[in-house]
Protein backbone atom coordinates (compact mmCIF):
# COMPACT_ATOMS: atom_id res chain seq x y z
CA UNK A 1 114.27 83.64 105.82
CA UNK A 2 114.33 80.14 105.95
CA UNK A 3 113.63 76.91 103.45
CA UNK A 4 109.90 76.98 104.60
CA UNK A 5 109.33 80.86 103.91
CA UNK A 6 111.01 79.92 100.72
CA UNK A 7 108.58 76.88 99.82
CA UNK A 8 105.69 78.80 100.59
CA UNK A 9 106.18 81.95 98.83
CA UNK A 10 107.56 79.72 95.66
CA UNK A 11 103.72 78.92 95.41
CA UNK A 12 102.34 82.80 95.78
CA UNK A 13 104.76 83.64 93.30
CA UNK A 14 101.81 84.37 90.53
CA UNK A 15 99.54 86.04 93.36
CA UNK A 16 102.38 88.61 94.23
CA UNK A 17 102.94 89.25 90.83
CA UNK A 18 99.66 91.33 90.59
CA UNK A 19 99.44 92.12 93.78
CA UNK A 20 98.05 95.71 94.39
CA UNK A 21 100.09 95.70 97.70
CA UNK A 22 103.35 94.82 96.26
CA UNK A 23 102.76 96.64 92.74
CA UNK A 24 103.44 100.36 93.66
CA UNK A 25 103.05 102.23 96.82
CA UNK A 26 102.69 106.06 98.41
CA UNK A 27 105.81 104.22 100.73
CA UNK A 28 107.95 103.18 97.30
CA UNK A 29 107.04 106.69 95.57
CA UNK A 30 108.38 107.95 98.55
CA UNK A 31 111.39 106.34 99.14
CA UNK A 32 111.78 107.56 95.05
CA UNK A 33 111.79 110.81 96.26
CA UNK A 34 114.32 110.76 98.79
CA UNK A 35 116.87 109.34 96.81
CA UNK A 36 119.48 110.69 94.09
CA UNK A 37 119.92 109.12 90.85
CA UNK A 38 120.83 105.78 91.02
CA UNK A 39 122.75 103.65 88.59
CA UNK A 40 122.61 100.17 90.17
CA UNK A 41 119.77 98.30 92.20
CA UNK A 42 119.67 95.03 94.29
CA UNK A 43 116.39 94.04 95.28
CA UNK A 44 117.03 91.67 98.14
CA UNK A 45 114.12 89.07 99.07
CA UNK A 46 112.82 91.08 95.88
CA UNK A 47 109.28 88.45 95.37
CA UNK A 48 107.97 88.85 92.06
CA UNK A 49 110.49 92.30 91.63
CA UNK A 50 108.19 95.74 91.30
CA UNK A 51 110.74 97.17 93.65
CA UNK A 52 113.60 96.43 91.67
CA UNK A 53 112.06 97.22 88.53
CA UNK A 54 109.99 100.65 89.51
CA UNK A 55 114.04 101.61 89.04
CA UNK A 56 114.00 100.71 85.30
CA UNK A 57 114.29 103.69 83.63
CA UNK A 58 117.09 105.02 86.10
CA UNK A 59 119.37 102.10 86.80
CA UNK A 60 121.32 101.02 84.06
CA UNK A 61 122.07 97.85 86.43
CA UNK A 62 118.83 95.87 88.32
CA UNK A 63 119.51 92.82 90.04
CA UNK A 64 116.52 90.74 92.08
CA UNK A 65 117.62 88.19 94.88
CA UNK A 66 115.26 85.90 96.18
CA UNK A 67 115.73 82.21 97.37
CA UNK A 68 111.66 81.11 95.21
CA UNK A 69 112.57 80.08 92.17
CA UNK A 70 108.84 80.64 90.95
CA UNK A 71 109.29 84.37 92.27
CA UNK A 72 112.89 84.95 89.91
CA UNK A 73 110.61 83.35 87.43
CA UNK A 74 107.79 86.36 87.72
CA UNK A 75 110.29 89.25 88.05
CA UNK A 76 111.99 87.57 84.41
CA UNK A 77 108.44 87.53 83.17
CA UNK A 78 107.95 91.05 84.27
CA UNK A 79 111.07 92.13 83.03
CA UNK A 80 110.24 90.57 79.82
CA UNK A 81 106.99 92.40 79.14
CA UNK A 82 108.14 96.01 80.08
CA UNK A 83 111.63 95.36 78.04
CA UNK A 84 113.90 95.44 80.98
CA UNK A 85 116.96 94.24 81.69
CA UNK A 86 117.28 92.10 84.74
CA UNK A 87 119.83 90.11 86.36
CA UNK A 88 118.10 87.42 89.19
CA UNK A 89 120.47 85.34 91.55
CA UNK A 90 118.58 82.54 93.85
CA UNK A 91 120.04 83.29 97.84
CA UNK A 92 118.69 83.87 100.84
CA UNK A 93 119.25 87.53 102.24
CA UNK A 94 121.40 86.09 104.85
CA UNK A 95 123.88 84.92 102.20
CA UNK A 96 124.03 86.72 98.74
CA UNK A 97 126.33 85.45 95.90
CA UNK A 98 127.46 88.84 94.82
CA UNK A 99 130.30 91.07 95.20
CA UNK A 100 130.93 93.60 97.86
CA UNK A 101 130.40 97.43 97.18
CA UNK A 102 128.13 96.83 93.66
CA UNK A 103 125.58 98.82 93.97
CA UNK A 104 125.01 102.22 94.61
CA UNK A 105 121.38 100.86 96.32
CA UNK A 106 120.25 98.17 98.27
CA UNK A 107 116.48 97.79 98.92
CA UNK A 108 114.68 95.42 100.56
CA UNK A 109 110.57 95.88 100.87
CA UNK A 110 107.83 94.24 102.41
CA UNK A 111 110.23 90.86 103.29
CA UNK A 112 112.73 91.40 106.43
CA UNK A 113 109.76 90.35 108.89
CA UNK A 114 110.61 86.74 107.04
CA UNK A 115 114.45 86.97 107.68
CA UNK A 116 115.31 84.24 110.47
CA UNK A 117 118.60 86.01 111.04
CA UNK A 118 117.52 89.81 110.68
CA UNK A 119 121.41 91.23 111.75
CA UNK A 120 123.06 88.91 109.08
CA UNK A 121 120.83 90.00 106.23
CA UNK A 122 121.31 93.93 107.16
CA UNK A 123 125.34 92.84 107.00
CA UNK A 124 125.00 91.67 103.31
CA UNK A 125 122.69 94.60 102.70
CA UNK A 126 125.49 96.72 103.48
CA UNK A 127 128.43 95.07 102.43
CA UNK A 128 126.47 94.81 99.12
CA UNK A 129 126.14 98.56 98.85
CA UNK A 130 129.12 101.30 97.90
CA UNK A 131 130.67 103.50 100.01
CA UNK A 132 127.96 106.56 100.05
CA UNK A 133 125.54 104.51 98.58
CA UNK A 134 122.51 103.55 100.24
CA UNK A 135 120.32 100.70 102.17
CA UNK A 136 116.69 100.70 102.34
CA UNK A 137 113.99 98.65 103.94
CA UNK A 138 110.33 99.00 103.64
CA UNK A 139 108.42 96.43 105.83
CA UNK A 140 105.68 96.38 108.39
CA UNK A 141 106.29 98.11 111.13
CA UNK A 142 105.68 96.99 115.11
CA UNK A 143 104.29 98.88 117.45
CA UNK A 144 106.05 100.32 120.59
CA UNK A 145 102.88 99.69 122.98
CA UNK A 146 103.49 95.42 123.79
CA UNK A 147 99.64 94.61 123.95
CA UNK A 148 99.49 96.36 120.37
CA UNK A 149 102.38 94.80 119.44
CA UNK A 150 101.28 91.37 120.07
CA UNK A 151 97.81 91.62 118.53
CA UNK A 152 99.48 92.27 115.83
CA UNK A 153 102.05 89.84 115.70
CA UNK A 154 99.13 87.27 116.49
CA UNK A 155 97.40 88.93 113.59
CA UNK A 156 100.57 88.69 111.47
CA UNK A 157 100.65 84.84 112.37
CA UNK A 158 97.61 83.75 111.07
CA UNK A 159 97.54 85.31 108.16
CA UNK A 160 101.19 83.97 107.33
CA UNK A 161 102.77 81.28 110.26
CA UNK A 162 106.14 81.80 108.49
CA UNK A 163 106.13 85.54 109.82
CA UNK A 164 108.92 86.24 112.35
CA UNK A 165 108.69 89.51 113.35
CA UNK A 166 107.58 93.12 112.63
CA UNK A 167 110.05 95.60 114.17
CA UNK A 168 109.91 99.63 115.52
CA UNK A 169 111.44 102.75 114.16
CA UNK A 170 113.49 102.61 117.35
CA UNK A 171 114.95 98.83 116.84
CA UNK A 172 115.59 100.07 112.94
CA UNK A 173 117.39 102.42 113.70
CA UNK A 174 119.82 100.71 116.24
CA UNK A 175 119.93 97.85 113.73
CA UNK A 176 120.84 100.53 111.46
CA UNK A 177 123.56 102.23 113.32
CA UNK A 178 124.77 99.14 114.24
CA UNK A 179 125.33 97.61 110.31
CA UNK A 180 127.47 101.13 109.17
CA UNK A 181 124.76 103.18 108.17
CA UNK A 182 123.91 106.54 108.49
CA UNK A 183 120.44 106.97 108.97
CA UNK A 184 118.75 109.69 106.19
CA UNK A 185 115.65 109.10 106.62
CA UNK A 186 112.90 106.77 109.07
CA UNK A 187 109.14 107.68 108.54
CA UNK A 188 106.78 105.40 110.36
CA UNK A 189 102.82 104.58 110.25
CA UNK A 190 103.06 104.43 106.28
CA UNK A 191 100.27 102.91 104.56
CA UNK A 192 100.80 100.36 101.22
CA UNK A 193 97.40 100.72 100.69
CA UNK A 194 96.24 104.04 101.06
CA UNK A 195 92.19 102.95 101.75
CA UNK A 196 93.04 100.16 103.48
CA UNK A 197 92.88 96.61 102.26
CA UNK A 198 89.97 93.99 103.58
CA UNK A 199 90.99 91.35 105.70
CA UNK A 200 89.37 88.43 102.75
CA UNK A 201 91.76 90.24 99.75
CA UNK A 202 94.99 90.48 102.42
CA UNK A 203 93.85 86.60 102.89
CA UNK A 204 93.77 86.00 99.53
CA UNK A 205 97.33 87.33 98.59
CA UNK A 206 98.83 85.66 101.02
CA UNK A 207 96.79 82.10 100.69
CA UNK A 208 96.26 81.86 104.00
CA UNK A 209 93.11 79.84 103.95
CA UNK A 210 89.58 80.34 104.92
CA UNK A 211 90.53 79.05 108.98
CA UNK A 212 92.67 81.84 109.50
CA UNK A 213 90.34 84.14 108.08
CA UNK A 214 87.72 83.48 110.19
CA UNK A 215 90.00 83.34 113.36
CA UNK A 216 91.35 86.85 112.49
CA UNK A 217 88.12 87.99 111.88
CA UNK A 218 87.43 86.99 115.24
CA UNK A 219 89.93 88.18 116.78
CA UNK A 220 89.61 91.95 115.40
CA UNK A 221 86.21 91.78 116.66
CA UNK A 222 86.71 90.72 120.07
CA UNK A 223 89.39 93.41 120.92
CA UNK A 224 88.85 97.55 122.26
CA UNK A 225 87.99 99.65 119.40
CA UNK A 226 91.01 102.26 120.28
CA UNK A 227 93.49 99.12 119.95
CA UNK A 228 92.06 98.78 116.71
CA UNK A 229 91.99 102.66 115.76
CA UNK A 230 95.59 102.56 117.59
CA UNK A 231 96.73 100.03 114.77
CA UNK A 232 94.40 102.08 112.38
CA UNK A 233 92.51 99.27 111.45
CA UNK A 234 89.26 100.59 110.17
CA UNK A 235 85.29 99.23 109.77
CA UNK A 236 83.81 99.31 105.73
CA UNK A 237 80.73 100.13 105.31
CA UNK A 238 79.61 96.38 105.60
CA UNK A 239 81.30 96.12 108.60
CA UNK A 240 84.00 93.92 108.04
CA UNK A 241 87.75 95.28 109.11
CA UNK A 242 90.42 96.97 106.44
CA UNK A 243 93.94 96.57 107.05
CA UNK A 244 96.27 99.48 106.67
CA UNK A 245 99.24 97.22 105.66
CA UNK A 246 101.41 99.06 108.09
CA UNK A 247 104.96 100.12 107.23
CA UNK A 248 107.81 102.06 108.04
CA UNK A 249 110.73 103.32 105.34
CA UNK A 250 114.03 103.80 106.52
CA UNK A 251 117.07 104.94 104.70
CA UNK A 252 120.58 104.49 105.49
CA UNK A 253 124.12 105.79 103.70
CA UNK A 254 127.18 103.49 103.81
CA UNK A 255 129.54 105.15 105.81
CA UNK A 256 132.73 106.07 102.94
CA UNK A 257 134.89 105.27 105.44
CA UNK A 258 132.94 101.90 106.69
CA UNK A 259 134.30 98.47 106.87
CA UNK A 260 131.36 96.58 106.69
């Protein structure tokens, strides 16, 4: 993530905040599910900090890291309302202020297509995390077909031009292996929003503007219908297109014995 990723999301910080995309999630429940007890949380690139805080009444230590001021300012506010105790820390996931082995998980959602340096953030991730403790990303996934793969990276770009990348289960899971980590779990073709979301609210979330509505729009339309049920973007009943917000989870345990 860089200064401009920062900037922008500094001014969505209110929008993600009630966001029904970043709020809860079949993807988060699960990722609740495959994990033990856990008695410390860092939410790297955490936004507005439902991640983070879903782990309230668990974690006896929360911390959210995000370099948008506005966005340490929500997940305070949120903290505030549901009587939480949070600790925020302003960084970029490529450089985090905080001491090594501190938390028995790591989680980043819905942020590392931002990252500008994706290999450096995983290496804080993990030196961040305890020996047996874990790592885990949510974020949207890429497809392994390349025409798929860059519609929806074009798609990706309109609707937010400081997107870098969405990456495969496959490149995860090197990155993964690669970083320390032991990989527990990788489940692909998740869905943040289990009926879809329209292309105007996904627009709206991320204030991308009215031009880049209309060019995605047009863009959907103008494409095979299997690329589209492929990326299992669907038609409403007014005919206008529903995005699945893609994802994939993957969860990875520091290595006891890693050096990382």
């Amino acid at each position: 993530m860089n200064s401009s990723s920062s900037q922008r999301f500094d001014a969505l910080a209110v929008n993600y905040a009630v966001s029904e995309v970043h709020t809860s999630s079949p993807t988060l429940a699960r990722l609740h599910a495959l994990l033990p007890r856990v008695e410390s949380v860092c939410d790297v690139a955490s936004g507005a900090g439902h991640t983070g805080l879903g782990f309230a009444r668990i974690a006896s230590r929360i911390v959210a890291v995000d370099p948008a001021p506005s966005m340490l300012a929500q997940v305070r506010q949120l903290a505030a309302e549901r009587a939480v105790a949070v600790e925020t820390v302003e960084a970029f996931a490529e450089s985090i202020p905080l001491a090594s082995a501190s938390f028995d998980l790591v989680v980043c959602r819905l942020a590392a297509h931002h990252f500008s340096d994706l290999p450096k953030a995983m290496s804080e991730m993990t030196r961040l995390a305890k020996p047996g403790g874990y790592v885990a990303v949510i974020d949207m996934e890429g497809d392994e077909n390349p025409a798929l793969d860059a519609l929806n990276h074009e798609i990706e770009l309109l609707h937010d031009p400081t997107h870098v990348r969405s990456y495969t289960a496959k490149h995860w899971r090197e990155l993964f292996a690669a970083s320390g980590l032991e990989v527990e779990a990788c489940e692909n073709r998740c869905w943040e929003i289990p009926d879809g979301l329209t292309v105007e609210r996904w627009c709206e979330l991320g204030g991308s503007g009215t031009e880049a509505l209309q060019a995605i729009h047009a863009r959907l339309a103008a494409v095979p219908p299997e690329w589209l049920s492929e990326l299992e973007i669907t038609l409403d009943a007014n005919g206008g297109f529903r995005i699945p917000v893609r994802t994939l989870l993957i969860l990875g345990r520091k290595l006891s014995d890693s050096r990382i």
